[in-house]
Protein backbone atom coordinates (compact mmCIF):
# COMPACT_ATOMS: atom_id res chain seq x y z
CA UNK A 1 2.25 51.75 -13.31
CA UNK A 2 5.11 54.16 -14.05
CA UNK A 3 8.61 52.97 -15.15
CA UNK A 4 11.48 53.30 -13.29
CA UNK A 5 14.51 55.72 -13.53
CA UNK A 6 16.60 52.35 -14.01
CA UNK A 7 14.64 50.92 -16.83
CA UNK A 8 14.72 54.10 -18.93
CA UNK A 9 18.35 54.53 -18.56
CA UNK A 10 18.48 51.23 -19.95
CA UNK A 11 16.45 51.83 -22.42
CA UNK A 12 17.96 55.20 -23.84
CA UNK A 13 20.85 53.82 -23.54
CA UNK A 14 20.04 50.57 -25.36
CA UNK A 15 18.29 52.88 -28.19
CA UNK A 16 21.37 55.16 -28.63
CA UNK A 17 22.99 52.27 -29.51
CA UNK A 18 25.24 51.76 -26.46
CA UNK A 19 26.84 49.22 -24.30
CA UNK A 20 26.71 49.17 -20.71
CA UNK A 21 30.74 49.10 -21.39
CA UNK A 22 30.49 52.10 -23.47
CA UNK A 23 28.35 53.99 -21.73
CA UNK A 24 30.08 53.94 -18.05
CA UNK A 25 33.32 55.46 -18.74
CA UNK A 26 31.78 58.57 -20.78
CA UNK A 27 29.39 59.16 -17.39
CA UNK A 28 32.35 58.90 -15.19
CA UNK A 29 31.23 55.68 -13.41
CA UNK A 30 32.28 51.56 -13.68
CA UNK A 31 30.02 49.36 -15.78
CA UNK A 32 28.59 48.05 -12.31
CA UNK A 33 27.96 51.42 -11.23
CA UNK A 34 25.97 52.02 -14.39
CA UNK A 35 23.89 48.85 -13.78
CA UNK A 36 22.87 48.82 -9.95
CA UNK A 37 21.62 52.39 -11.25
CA UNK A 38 19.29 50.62 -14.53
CA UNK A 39 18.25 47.80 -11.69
CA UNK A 40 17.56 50.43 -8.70
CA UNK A 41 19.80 49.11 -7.12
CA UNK A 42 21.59 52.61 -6.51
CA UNK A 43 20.53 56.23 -6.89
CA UNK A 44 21.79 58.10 -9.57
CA UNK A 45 22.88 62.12 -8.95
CA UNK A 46 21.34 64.89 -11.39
CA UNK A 47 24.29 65.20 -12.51
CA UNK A 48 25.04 61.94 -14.06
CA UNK A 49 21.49 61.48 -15.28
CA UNK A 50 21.90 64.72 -16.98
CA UNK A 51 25.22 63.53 -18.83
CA UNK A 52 23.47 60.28 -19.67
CA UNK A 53 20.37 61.97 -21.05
CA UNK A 54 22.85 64.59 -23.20
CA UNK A 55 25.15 61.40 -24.23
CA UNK A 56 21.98 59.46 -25.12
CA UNK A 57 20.24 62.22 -26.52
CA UNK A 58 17.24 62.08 -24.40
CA UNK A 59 15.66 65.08 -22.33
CA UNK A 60 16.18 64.91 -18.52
CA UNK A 61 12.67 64.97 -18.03
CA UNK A 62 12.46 61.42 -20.19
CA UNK A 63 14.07 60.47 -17.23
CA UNK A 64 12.05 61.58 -14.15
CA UNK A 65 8.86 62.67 -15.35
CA UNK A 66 6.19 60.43 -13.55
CA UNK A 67 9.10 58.02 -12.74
CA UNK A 68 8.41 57.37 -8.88
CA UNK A 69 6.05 54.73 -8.85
């Protein structure tokens, strides 16, 4: 089964060492924003995934390779 967008936004983000708190304001988006999108709850834009991949210094295709399950 392939993991979700949502889960490995949480989990880069979690690994870099960052808050939900911390996180949202440096993508541009509220804390809730930032955690409908690591529930699926929301879609995310390319653009913010690419700002959280650079911020949590991931590659964008950590984030959407083999992600749709």
């Amino acid at each position: 089964m392939a993991t979700s967008i949502g889960s490995r936004i949480r989990t880069a983000r979690e690994e870099a060492g960052f808050t939900a708190e911390q996180l949202a304001p440096q993508v541009g988006v509220t804390m809730g924003t930032l955690l409908r999108w690591e529930r699926d709850e929301n879609e995310i834009s390319v653009k913010r995934l690419r700002k959280i991949a650079e911020l949590t210094g991931k590659s964008f295709t950590y984030f959407v390779s083999e992600a749709a399950a």
